[in-house]
Protein backbone atom coordinates (compact mmCIF):
# COMPACT_ATOMS: atom_id res chain seq x y z
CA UNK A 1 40.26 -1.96 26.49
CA UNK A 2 38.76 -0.64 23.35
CA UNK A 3 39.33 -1.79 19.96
CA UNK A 4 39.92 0.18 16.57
CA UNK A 5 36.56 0.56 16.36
CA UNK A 6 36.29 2.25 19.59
CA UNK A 7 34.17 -0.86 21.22
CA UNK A 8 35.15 -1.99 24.51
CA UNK A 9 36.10 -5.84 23.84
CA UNK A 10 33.33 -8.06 25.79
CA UNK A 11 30.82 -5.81 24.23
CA UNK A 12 31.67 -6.26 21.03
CA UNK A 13 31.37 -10.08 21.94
CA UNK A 14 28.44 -10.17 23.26
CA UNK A 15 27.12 -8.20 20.58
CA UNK A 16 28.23 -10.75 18.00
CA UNK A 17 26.66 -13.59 19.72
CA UNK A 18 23.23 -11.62 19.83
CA UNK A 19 23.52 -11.08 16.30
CA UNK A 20 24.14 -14.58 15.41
CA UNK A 21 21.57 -16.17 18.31
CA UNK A 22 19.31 -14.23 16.05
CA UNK A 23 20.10 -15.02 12.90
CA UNK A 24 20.34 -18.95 14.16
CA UNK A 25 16.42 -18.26 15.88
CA UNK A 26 14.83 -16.64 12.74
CA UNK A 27 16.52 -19.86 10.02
CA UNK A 28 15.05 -22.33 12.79
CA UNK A 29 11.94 -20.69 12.38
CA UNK A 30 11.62 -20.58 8.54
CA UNK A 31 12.44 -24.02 8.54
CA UNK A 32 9.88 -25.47 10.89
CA UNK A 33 7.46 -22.99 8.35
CA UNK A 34 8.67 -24.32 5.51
CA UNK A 35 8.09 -27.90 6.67
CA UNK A 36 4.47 -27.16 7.67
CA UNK A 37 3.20 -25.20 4.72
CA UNK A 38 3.96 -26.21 0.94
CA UNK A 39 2.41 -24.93 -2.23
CA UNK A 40 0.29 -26.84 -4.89
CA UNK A 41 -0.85 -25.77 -8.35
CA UNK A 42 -4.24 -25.87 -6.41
CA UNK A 43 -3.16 -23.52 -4.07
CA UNK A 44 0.33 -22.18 -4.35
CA UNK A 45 2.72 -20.27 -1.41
CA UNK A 46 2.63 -16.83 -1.17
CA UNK A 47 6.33 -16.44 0.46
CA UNK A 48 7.12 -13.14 1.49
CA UNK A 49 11.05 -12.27 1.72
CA UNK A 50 11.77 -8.91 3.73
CA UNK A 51 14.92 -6.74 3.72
CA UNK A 52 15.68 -3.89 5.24
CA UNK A 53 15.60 -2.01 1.90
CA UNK A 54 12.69 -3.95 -0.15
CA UNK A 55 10.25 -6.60 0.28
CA UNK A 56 9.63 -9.55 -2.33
CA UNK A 57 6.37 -11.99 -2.29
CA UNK A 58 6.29 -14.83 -4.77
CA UNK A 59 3.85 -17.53 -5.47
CA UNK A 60 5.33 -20.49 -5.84
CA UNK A 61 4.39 -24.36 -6.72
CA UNK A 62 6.50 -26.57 -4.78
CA UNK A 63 5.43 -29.71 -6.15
CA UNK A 64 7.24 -28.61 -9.98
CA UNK A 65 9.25 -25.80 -7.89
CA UNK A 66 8.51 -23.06 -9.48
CA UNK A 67 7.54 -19.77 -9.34
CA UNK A 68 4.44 -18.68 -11.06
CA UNK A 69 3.75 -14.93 -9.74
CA UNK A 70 6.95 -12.25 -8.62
CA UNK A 71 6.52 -8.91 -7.07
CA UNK A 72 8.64 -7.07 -5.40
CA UNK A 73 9.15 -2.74 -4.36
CA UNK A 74 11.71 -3.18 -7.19
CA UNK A 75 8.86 -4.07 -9.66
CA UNK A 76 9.05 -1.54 -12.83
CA UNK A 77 5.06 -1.15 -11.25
CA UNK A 78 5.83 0.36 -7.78
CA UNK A 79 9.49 1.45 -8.32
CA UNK A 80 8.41 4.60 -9.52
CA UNK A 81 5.97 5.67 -7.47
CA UNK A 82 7.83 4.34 -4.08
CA UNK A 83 10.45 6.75 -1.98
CA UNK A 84 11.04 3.80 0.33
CA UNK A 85 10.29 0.17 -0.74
CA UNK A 86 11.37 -0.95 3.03
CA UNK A 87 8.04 0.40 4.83
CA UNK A 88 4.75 -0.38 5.51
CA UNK A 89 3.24 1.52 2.64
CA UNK A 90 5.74 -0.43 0.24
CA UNK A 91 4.60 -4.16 1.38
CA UNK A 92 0.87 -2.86 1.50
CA UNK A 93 1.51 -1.85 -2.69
CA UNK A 94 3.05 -5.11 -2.74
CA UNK A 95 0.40 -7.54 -0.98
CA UNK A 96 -2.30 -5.41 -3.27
CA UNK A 97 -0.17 -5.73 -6.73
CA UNK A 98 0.73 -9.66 -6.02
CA UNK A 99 -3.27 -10.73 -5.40
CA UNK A 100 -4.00 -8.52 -8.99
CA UNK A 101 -1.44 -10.82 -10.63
CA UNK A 102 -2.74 -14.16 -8.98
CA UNK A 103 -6.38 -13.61 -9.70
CA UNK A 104 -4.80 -12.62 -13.22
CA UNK A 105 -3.83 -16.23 -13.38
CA UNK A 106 -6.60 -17.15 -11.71
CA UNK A 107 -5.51 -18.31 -8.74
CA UNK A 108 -7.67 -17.03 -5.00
CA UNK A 109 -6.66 -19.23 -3.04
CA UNK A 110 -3.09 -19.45 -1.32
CA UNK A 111 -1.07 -20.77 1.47
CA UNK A 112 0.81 -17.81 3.43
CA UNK A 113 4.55 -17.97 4.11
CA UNK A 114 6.15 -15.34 6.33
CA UNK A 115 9.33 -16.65 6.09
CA UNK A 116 9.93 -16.75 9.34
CA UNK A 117 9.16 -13.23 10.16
CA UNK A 118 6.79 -12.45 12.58
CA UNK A 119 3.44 -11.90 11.78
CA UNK A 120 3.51 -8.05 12.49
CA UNK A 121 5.06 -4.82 10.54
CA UNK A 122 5.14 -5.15 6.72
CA UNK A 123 4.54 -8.71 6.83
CA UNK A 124 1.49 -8.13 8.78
CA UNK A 125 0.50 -5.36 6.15
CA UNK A 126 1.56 -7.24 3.20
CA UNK A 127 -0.91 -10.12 3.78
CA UNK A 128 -3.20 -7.86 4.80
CA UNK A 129 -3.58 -5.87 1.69
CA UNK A 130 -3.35 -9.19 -0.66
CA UNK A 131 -6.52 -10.50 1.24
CA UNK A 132 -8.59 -6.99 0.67
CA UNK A 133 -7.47 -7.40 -2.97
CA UNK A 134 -8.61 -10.50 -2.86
CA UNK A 135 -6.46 -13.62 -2.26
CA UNK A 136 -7.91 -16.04 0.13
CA UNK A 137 -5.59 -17.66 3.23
């Protein structure tokens, strides 16, 4: 029996509990990161945030919890010249505009945070790009 959707019921249920065995897997995983990896004012955390639309990387001291660099595809920098801040070519723009900030502020050396992404896709490219521009992890 389908419902007003047009889905038949069990797999719309089924469906659901994908979606939040998922979203349960990938907040396990950023937490067991997040209790690994910290950031100092030696060497901060470069913490990379992905949505489907954008992607956001941040260094950030932990120890006075705060954030001392911000880029995102949003940035008044990239916006612009991006069609789509939710590819590959976005996070590389990203990784490459975040290290020319930190070295700005003279920091090379970082801890990497994929926030519990895997290491592949724009995350992969992201961190990728910030080490050819520079930033050491």
């Amino acid at each position: 029996m389908a419902n007003a959707c047009g889905i038949e019921k069990g797999r719309l249920r089924r469906n659901m509990e994908s979606t939040k065995k998922k979203r349960v897997s990938h907040a396990r995983r950023r937490k067991r990161i997040r209790q690994k990896v910290s950031g100092s004012s030696q060497r901060p955390r470069l913490s990379v945030f992905r949505s489907l639309k954008h992607i956001y990387a941040q260094l950030i001291n932990d120890e006075l919890g705060e954030t001392l660099v911000a880029v995102s595809s949003l940035s008044p920098e990239l916006k612009g010249t991006l069609s789509n801040g939710g590819n590959v070519d976005a996070a590389q723009r990203v990784g490459a505009l975040i290290a020319e900030k930190a070295k700005q502020r003279e920091i090379e050396v970082v801890v990497f945070d994929r926030g519990g992404h895997l290491y592949h896709g724009r995350v992969k490219a992201l961190a990728e790009a910030a080490r050819a521009a520079g930033l050491k992890f």
